[in-house]
Protein backbone atom coordinates (compact mmCIF):
# COMPACT_ATOMS: atom_id res chain seq x y z
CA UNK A 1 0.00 0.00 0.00
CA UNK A 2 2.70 2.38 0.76
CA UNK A 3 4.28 1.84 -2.87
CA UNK A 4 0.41 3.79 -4.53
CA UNK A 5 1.27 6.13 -2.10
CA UNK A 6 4.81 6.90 -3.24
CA UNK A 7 3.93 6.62 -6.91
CA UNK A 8 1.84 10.23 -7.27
CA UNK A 9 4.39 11.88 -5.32
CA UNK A 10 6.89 10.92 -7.52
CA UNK A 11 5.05 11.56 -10.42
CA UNK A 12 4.53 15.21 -9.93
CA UNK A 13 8.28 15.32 -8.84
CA UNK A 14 9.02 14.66 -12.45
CA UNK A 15 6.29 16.37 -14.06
CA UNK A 16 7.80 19.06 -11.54
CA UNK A 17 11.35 18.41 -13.00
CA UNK A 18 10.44 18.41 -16.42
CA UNK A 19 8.35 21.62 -16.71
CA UNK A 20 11.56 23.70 -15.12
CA UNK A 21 14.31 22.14 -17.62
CA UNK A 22 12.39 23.01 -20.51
CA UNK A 23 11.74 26.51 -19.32
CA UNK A 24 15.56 26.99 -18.47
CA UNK A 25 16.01 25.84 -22.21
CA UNK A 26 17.65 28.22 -24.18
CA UNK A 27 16.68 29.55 -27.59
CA UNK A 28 17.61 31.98 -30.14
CA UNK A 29 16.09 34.76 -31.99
CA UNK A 30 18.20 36.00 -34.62
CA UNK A 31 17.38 38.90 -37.61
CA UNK A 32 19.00 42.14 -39.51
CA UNK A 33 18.64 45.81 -38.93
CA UNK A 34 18.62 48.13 -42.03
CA UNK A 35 18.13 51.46 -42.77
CA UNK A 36 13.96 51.75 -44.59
CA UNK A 37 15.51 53.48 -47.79
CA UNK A 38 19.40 52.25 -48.94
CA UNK A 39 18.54 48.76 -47.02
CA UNK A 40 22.40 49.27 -45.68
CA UNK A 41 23.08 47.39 -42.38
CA UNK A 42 23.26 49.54 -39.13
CA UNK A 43 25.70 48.26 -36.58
CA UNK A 44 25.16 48.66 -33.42
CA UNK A 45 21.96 49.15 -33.26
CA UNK A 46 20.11 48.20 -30.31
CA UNK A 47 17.84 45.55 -29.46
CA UNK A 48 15.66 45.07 -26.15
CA UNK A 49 13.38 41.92 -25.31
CA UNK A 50 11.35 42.50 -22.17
CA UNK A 51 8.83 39.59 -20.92
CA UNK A 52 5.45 40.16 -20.06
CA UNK A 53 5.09 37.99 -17.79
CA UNK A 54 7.89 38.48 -15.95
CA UNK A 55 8.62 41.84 -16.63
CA UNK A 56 12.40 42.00 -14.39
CA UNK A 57 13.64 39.56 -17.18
CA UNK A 58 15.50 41.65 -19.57
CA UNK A 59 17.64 40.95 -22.17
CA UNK A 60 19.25 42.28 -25.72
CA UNK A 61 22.43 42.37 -27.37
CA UNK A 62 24.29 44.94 -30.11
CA UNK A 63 23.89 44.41 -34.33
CA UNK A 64 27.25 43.48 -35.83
CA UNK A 65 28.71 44.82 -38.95
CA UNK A 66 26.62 43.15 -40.73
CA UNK A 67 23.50 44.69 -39.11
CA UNK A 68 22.78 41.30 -37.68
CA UNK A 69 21.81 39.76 -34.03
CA UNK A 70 21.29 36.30 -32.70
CA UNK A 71 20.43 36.09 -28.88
CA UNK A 72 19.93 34.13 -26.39
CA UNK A 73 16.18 34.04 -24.62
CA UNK A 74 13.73 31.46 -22.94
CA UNK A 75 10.56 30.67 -23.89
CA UNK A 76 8.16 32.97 -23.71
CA UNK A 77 6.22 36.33 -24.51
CA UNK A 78 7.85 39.80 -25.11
CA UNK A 79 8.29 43.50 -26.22
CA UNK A 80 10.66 44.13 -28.25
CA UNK A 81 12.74 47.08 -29.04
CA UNK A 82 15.00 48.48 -31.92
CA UNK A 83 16.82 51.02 -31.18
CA UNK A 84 19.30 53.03 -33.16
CA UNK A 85 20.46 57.06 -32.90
CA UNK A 86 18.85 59.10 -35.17
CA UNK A 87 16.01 56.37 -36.01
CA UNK A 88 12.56 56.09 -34.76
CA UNK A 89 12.26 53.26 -32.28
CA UNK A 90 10.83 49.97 -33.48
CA UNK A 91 8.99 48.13 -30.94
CA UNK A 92 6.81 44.72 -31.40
CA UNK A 93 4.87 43.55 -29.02
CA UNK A 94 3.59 40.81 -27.15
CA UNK A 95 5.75 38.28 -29.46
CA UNK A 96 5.41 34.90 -28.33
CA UNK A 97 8.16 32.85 -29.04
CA UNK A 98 8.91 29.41 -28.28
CA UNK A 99 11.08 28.15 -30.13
CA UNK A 100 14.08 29.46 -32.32
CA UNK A 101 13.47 31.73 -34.69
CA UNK A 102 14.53 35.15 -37.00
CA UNK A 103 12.55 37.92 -37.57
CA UNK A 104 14.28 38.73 -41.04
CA UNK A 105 14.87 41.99 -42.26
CA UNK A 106 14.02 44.47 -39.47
CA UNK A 107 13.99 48.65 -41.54
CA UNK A 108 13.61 51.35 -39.15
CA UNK A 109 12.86 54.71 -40.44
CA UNK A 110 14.80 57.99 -39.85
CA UNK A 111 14.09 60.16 -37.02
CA UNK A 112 12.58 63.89 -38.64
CA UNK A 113 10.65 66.54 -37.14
CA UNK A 114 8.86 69.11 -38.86
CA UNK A 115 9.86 72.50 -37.03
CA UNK A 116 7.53 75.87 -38.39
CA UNK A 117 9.33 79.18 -37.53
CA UNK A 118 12.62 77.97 -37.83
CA UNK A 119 15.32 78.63 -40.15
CA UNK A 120 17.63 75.61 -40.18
CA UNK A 121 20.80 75.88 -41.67
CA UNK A 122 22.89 72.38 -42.98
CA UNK A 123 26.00 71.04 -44.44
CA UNK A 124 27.47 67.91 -45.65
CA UNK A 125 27.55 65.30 -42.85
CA UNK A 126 31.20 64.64 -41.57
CA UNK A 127 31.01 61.17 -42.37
CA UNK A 128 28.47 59.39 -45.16
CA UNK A 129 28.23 55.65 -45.36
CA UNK A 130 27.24 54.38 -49.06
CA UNK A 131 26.88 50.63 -50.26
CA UNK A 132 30.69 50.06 -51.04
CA UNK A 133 32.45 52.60 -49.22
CA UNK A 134 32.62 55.41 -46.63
CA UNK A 135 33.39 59.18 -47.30
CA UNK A 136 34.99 61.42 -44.78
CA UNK A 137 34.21 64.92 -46.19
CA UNK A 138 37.50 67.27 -44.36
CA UNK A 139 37.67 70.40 -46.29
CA UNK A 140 36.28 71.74 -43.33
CA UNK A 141 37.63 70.21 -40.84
CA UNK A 142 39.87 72.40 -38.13
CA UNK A 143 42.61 70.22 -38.01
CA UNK A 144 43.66 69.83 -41.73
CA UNK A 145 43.46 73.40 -41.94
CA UNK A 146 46.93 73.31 -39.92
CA UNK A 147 49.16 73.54 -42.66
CA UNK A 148 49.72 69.69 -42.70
CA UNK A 149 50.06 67.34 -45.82
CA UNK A 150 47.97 64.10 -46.85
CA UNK A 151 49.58 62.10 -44.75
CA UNK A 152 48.09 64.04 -41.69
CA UNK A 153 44.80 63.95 -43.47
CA UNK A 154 44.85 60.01 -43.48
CA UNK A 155 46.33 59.99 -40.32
CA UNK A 156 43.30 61.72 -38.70
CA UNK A 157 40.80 59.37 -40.18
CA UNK A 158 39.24 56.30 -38.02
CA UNK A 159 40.65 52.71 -39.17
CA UNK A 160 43.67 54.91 -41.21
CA UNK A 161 47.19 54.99 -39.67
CA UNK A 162 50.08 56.59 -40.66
CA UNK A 163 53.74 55.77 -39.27
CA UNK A 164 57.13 57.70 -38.93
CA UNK A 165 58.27 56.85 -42.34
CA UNK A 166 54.67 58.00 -44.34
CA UNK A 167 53.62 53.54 -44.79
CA UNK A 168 49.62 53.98 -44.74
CA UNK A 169 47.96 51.32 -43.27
CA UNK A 170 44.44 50.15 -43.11
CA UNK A 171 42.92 48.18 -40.46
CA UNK A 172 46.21 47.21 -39.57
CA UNK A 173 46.67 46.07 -43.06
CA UNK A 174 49.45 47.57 -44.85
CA UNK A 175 48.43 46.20 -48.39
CA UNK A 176 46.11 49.43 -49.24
CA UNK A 177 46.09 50.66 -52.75
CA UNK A 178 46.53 54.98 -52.58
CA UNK A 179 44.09 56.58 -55.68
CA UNK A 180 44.04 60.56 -56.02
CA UNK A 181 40.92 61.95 -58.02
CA UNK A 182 40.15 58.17 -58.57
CA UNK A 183 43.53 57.30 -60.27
CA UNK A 184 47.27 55.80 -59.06
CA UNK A 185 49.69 59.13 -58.48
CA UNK A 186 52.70 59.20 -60.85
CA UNK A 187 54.57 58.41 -57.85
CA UNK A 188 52.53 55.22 -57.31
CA UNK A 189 55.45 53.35 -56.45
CA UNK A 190 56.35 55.73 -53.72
CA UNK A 191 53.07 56.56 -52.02
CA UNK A 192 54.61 57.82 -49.36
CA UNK A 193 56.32 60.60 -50.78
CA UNK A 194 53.25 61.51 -52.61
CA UNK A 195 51.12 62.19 -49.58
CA UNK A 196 53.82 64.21 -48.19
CA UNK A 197 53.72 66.26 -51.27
CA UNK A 198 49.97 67.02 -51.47
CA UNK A 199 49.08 70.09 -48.51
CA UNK A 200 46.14 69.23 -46.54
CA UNK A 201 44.37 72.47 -47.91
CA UNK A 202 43.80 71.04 -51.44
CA UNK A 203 41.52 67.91 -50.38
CA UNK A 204 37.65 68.11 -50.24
CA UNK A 205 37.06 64.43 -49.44
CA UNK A 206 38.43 60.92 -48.46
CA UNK A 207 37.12 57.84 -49.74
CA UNK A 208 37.82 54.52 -47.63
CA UNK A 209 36.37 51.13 -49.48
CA UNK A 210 36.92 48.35 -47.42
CA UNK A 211 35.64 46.00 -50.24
CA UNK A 212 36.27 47.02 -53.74
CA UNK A 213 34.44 46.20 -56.84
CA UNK A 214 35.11 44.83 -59.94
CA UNK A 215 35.96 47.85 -61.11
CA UNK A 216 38.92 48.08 -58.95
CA UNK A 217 42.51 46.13 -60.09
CA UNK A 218 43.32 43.45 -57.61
CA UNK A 219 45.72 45.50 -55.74
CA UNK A 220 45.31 46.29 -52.47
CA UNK A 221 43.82 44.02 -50.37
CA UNK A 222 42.80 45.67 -47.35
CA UNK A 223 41.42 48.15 -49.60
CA UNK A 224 41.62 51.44 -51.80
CA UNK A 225 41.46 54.76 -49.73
CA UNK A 226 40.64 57.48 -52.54
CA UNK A 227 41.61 61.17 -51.67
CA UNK A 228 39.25 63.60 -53.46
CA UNK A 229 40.64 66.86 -54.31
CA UNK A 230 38.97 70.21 -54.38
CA UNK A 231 36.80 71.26 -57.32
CA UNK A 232 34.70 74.38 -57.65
CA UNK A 233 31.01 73.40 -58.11
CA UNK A 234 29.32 76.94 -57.95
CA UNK A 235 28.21 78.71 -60.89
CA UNK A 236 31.15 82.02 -61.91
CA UNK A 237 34.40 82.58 -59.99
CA UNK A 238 34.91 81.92 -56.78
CA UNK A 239 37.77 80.78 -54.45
CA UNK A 240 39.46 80.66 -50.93
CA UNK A 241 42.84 81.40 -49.49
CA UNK A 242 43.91 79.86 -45.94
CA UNK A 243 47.33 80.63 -44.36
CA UNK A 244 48.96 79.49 -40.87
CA UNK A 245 51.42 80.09 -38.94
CA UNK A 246 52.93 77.47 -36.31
CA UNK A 247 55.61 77.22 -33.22
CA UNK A 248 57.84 76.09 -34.07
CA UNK A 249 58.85 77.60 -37.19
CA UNK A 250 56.53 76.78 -39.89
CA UNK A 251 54.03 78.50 -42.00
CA UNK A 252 51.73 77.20 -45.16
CA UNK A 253 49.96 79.03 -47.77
CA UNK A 254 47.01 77.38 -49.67
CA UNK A 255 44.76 79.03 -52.40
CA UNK A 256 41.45 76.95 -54.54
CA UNK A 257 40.11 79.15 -56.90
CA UNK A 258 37.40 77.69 -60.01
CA UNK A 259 35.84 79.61 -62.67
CA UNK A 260 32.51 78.05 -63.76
CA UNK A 261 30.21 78.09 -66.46
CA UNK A 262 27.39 75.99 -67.92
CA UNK A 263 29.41 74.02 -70.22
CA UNK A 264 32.84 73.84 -68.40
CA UNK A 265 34.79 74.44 -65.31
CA UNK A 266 38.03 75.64 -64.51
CA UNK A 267 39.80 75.05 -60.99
CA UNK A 268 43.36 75.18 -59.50
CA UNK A 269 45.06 74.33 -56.09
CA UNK A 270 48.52 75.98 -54.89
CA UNK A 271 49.85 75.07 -51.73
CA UNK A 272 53.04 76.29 -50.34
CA UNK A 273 54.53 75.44 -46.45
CA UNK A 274 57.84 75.86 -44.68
CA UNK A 275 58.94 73.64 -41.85
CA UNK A 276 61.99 74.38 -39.44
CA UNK A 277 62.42 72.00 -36.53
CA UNK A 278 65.51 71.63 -33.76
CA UNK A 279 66.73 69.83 -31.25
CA UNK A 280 69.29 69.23 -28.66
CA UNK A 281 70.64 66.35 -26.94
CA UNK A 282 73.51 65.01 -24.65
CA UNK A 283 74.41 61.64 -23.71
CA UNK A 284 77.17 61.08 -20.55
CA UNK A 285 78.50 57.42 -20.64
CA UNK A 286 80.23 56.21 -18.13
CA UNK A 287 82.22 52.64 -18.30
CA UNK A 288 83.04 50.29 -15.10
CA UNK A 289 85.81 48.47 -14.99
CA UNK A 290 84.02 44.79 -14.18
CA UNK A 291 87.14 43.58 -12.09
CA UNK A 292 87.45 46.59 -9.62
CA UNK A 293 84.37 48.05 -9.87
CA UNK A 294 86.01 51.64 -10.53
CA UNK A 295 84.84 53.94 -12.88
CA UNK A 296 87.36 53.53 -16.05
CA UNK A 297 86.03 56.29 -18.93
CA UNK A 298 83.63 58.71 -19.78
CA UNK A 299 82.40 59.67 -22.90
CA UNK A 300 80.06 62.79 -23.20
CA UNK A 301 78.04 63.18 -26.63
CA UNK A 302 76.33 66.64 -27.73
CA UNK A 303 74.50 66.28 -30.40
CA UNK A 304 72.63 69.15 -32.59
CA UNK A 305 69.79 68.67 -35.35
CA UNK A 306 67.88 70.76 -37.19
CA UNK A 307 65.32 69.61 -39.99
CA UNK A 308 64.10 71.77 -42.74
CA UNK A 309 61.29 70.69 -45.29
CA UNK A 310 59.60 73.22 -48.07
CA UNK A 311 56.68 71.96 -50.39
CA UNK A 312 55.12 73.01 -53.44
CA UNK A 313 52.25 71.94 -55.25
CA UNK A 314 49.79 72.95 -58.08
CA UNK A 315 46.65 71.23 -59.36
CA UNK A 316 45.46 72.43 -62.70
CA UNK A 317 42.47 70.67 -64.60
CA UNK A 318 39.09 71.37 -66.58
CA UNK A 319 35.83 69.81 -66.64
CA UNK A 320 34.05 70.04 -70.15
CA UNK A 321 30.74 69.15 -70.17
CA UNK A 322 29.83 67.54 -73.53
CA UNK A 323 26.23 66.00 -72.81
CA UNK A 324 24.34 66.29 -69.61
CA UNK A 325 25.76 63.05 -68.86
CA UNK A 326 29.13 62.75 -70.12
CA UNK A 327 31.92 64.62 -69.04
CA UNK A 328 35.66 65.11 -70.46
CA UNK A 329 38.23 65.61 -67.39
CA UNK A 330 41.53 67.03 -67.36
CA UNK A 331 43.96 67.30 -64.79
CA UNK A 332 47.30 68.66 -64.57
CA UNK A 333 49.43 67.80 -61.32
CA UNK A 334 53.06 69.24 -59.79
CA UNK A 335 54.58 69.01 -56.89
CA UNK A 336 58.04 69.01 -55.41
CA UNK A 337 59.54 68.81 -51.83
CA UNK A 338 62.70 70.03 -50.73
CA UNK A 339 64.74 68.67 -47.36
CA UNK A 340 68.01 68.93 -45.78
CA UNK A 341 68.46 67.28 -42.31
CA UNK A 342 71.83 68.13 -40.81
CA UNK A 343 72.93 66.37 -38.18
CA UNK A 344 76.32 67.94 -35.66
CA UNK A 345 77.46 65.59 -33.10
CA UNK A 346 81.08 65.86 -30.70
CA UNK A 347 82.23 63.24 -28.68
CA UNK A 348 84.59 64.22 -25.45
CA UNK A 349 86.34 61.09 -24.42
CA UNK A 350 87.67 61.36 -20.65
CA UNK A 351 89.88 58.52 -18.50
CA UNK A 352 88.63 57.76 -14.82
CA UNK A 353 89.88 60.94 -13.04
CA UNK A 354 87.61 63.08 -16.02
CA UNK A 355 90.59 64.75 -17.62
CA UNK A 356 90.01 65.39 -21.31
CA UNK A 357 91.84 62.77 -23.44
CA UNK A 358 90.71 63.60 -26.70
CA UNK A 359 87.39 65.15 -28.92
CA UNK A 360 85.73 64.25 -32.14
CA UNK A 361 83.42 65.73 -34.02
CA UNK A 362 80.98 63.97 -36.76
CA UNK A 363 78.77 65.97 -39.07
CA UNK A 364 76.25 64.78 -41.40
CA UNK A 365 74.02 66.17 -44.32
CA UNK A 366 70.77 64.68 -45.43
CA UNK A 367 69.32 66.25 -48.70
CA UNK A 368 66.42 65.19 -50.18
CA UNK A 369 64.53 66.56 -53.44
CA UNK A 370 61.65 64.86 -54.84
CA UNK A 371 59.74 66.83 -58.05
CA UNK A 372 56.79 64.66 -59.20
CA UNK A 373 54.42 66.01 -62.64
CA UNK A 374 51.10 64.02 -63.26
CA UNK A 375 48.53 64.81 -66.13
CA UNK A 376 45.50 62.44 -66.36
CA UNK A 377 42.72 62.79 -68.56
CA UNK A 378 39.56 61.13 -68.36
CA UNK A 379 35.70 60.54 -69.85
CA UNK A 380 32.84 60.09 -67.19
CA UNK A 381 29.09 59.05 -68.32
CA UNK A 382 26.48 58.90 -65.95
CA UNK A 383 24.06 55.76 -65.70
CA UNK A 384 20.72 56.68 -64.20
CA UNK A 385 22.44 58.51 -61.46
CA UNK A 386 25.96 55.91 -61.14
CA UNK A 387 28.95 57.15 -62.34
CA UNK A 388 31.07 55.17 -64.39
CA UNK A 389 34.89 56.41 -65.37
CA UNK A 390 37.23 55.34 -68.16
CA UNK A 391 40.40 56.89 -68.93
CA UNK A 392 42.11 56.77 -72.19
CA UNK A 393 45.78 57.53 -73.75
CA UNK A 394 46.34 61.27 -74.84
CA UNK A 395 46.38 60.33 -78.81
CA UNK A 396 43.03 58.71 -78.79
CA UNK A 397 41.62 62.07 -76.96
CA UNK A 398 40.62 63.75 -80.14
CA UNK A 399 39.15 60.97 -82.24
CA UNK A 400 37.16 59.35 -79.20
CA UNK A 401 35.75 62.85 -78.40
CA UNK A 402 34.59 63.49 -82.26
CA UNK A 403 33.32 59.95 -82.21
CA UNK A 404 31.32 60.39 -78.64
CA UNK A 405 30.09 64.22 -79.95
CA UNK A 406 28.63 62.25 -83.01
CA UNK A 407 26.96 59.17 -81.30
CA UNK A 408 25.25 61.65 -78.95
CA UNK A 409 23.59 64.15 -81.59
């Protein structure tokens, strides 16, 4: 008799058992979080599940770089939340879920307010992020208005690094492929010196594409960083000129200046900076004798340096527009750097009471001159709103054009 006693106790023991493993049983909703218009990913981007039945169990994770989450949840019902700066919150609620599952493509709408009264003034958004690349727009930005070069440009830009000796690097990747106005520099096999050529001043944008097309040669495999230079776009003449002045020595000039009309346009970059740097230094050596523990020698070294750099450049090109669509592009490029690094050093040599045995003196002379010319010349024709770039040697210029001009009538 006691056995039919045991048996229901047992029973809802297990029944007991069983009901709390499978709600500690883990499963997984997963989806992607885009932006309603361009579809492109958003990374982290937040999402919040919240039960309603138990409303202190919380949970959520961060989008990757993909735009994509996959967390971990139990069984059950929930709100849940997408949230992402400068987007309207998404929120779905009372989702039951109990089992694994994806809620696919998740689009969440920009955030915009319609304001009466105001006058709201814009401009072009630091960064923009477009299906195959992102653009850091730094013609206006403070710091490369410092009389710097393109190597303090790159150097200023997230995921870009620049070292000592002017290697550029991308996500730790040195195998980067350097383009200027879309093309390799003449000086493509020394990028470096290139970007030290090229003032700061003259660049309107950078382009970073992490994953180039097609289009692109199979250089580079950590991917193409494309500086844009500056180009008038306004209708008539118009122009800037920027100077600095820094401590210590050093001073840069930089003038853009474009003459537009309705079927061409005209523009030009000079740059000009001076760079004077010092320094001092002294070294006192002192050698033990290891058997007596005595001081034996000492050797004092003074050293002087002084570094001097001037650069030049010029950008000269035209834009003629021959359709509304397709464009001829010129561009004429010079640039040259002058160096010299001297370097004065004297060595006193003294025995082990300090009394001056003997002096020497070593001075050294680093000059460097680098003069660089690049002309490039280009057609660009615009496919509903894609632009699409070909360039082409100088002799076939004139019978491409005639040929393009008569296609197009």
């Amino acid at each position: 008799m006691k056995i039919f006693r045991i048996l229901p106790i047992l029973s809802m023991l297990f029944i007991t058992t069983l009901g709390f493993s499978q709600q500690a049983a883990e499963i997984y909703v997963k989806g992607t979080v885009v932006e309603a218009k361009t579809n492109q990913p958003l990374e982290y981007a937040s999402i919040t599940l919240v039960s309603t039945t138990n409303p202190s169990y919380v949970t959520g994770d961060m989008t990757d770089a993909s735009g994509q989450f996959n967390i971990p949840i139990l069984p059950d019902t929930y709100e849940i939340k997408i949230e992402f700066l400068g987007y309207q919150t998404l929120t779905i609620s009372n989702k039951e879920i109990t089992s694994s599952m994806s809620l696919g493509m998740i689009k969440v709408e920009s955030d915009s307010e319609v304001l009466e009264g105001l006058v709201i003034e814009t401009k072009r958004a630091d960064v923009e992020f477009k299906l195959d690349k992102k653009v850091y727009n730094v013609s206006n930005d403070n710091i490369n208005k410092g009389g710097g070069t393109a190597s303090d440009v790159l150097d200023n830009i997230p995921s870009v690094a620049v070292d000592a000796d002017g290697n550029v690097s991308l996500r730790g990747n040195e195998s980067v492929r350097v383009l200027i106005d879309g093309k390799p520099s003449g000086m493509a096999s020394n990028i470096a010196d290139a970007l030290k050529m090229l003032s700061s001043e003259s660049i309107e944008q950078v382009e970073i594409i992490t994953n180039p097309s097609a289009r692109y040669e199979a250089e580079g495999g950590a991917g193409i960083i494309n500086i844009i230079l500056k180009k008038g776009s306004n209708q008539g003449v118009n122009g800037s000129v920027t100077a600095n002045v820094s401590n210590p020595f050093g001073y840069s000039v930089g003038a853009n200046i474009n003459y537009k009309e309705e079927k061409f346009n005209l523009f030009a970059n000079l740059g000009y900076r001076n760079d004077f740097t010092k320094g001092n230094s002294l070294n006192e050596t002192e050698y033990i004798d290891q058997n007596t523990g005595l001081s034996k020698s000492f050797v004092n070294e003074y050293s002087k340096r002084e570094r001097k750099r001037k650069g030049y450049n010029a950008n000269f090109g035209f834009e003629y527009y021959l359709t509304d669509k397709l464009t001829w592009n010129n561009n004429f490029t010079w640039r040259r750097s002058d160096g010299d690094n001297p370097n004065d050093v004297n060595y006193d040599y003294y025995d082990a009471g300090r009394n001056l045995l003997y002096s020497n003196r070593r001075y050294t002379a680093e000059d460097d001159f680098k003069e660089n010319v690049d002309y490039s010349t280009d057609f660009t024709y615009k496919f509903n709103d894609k632009v699409t770039s070909c360039s082409y040697p100088e002799p076939f210029q004139k019978t491409l054009t005639e040929k393009i001009l008569t296609f197009y009538k």
